[in-house]
Protein backbone atom coordinates (compact mmCIF):
# COMPACT_ATOMS: atom_id res chain seq x y z
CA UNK A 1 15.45 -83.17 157.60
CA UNK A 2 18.08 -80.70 159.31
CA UNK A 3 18.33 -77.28 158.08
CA UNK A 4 21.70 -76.56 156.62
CA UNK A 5 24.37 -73.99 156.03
CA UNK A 6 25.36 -73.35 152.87
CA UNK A 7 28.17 -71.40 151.49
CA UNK A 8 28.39 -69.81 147.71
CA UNK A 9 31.41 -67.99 146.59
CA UNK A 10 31.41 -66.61 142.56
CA UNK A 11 32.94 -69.05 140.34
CA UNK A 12 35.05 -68.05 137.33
CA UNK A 13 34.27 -65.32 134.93
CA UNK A 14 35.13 -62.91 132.49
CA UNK A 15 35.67 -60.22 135.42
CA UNK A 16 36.95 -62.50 137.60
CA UNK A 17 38.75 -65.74 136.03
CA UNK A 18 39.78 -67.76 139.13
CA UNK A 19 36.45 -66.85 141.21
CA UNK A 20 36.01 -64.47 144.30
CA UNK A 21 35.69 -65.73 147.82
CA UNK A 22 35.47 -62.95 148.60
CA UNK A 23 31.75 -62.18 147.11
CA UNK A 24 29.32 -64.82 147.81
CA UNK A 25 25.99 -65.72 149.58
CA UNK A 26 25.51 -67.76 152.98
CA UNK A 27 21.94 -69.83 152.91
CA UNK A 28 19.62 -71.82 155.32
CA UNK A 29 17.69 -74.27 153.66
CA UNK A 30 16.00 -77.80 154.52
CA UNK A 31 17.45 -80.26 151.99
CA UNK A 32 16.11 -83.69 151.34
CA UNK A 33 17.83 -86.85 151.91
CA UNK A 34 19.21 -87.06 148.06
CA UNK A 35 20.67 -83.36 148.76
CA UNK A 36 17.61 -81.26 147.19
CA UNK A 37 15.91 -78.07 148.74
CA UNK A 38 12.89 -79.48 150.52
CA UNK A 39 10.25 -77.16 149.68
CA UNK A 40 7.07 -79.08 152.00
CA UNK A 41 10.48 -78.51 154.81
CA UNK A 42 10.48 -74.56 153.64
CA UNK A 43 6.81 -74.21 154.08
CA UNK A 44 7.31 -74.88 157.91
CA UNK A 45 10.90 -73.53 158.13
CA UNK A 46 10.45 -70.43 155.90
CA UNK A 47 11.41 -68.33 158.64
CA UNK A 48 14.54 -69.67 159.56
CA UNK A 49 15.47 -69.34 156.41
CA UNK A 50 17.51 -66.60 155.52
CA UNK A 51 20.79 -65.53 153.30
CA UNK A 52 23.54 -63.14 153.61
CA UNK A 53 25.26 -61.70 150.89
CA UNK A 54 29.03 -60.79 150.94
CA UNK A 55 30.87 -58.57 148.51
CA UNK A 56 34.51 -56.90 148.54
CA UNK A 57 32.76 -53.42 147.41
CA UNK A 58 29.08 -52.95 148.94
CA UNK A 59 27.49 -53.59 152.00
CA UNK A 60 26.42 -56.83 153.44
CA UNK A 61 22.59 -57.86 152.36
CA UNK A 62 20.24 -59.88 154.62
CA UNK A 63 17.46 -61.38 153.52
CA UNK A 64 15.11 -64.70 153.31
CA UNK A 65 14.93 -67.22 150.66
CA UNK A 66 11.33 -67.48 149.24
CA UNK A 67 9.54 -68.54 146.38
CA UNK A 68 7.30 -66.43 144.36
CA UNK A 69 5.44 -69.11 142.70
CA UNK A 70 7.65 -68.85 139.40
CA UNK A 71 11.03 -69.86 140.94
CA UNK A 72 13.43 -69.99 144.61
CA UNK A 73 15.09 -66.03 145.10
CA UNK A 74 16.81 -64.32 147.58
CA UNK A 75 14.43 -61.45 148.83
CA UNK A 76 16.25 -58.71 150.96
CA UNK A 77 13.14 -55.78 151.29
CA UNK A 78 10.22 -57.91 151.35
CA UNK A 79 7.53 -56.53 149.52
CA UNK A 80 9.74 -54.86 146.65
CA UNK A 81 10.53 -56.84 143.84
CA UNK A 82 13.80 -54.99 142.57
CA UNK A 83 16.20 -56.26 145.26
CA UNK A 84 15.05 -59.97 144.84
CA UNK A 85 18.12 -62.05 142.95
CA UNK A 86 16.43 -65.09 141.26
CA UNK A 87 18.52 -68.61 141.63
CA UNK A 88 18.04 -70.49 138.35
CA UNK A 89 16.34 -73.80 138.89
CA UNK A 90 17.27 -74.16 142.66
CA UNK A 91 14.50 -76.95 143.03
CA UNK A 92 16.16 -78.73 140.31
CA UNK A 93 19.96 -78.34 141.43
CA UNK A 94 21.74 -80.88 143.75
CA UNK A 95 23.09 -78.77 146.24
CA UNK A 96 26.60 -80.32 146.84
CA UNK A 97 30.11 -79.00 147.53
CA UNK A 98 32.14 -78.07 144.57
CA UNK A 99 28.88 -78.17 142.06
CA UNK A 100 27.19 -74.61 140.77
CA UNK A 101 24.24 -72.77 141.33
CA UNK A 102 23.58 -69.16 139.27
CA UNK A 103 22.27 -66.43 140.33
CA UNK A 104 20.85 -63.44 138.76
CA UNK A 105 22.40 -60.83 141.16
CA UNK A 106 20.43 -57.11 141.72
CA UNK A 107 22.45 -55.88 138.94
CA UNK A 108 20.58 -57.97 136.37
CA UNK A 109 24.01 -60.16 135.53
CA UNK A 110 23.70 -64.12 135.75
CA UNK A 111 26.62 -65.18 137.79
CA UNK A 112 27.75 -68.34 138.37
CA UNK A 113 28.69 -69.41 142.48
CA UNK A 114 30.37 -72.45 143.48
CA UNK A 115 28.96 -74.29 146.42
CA UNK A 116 32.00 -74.32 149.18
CA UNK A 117 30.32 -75.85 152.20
CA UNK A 118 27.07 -77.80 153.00
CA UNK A 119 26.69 -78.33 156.45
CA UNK A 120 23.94 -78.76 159.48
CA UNK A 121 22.71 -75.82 160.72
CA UNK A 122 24.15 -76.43 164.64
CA UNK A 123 20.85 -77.24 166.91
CA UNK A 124 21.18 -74.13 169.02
CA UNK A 125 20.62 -71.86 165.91
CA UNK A 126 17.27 -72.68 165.85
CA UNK A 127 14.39 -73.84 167.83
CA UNK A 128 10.28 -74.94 166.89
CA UNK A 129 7.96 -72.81 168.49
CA UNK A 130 6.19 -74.89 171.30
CA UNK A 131 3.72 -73.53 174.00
CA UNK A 132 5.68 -70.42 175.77
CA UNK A 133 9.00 -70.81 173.62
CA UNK A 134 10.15 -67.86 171.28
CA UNK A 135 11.39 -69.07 167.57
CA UNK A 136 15.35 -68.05 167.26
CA UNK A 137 16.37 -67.13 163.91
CA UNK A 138 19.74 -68.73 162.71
CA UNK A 139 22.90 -66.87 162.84
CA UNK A 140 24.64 -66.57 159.60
């Protein structure tokens, strides 16, 4: 399977009760056929698989998604554990325009964040390491 795109922008709450596109994550991730994160894909993919984090008021985060054998997180310093933002249940969610995912953001709140977009991950972004080629990282 592809690696795709995927867009999250916070859904309604208390704060904010029609959303924010304005705050939101960009993701890479292998999905399965049925529209599931492919973790046996992530294994071999890991490294192409990164997030960016967008907010009106703070700077822009980079990171990776990874697992830490509990549950799927964003990880932005790898090797600290207080910048990681856990996504509940991601290997349980369908991951499908319009549906939710939550995330527990570095601030310790749950939020919830509609899925915008789903799409393929464009061929050029990335390339498998073969004898003399250099892996490219996506561009988010």
């Amino acid at each position: 399977m592809s690696l795709m795109k995927i867009r999250l922008e916070l859904g309604r709450t208390p704060d904010h009760p029609q959303g924010d596109w304005r705050h939101g994550y960009e993701f890479v991730a292998p999905l399965d056929g049925r529209g599931y994160l492919d973790p046996v894909e992530w294994q071999g993919m890991k490294d192409s698989c990164a997030v960016r984090r967008f907010h009106p008021h703070e700077p822009e985060y980079r990171g990776s998604l990874r697992h830490n054998g509990r549950g799927w997180l964003f990880d932005y310093l790898p090797g600290r554990t207080t910048d990681d933002e856990p996504i509940f249940r991601l290997d349980r969610h369908l991951i499908e325009k319009d549906l939710y995912l939550t995330i527990t953001e570095e601030d310790g709140v749950a939020r919830p964040f509609k899925i915008t977009d789903v799409r393929p991950l464009p061929e050029a972004s990335t390339s498998s390491t073969k004898a003399g080629a250099k892996r490219q990282s996506h561009q988010l």
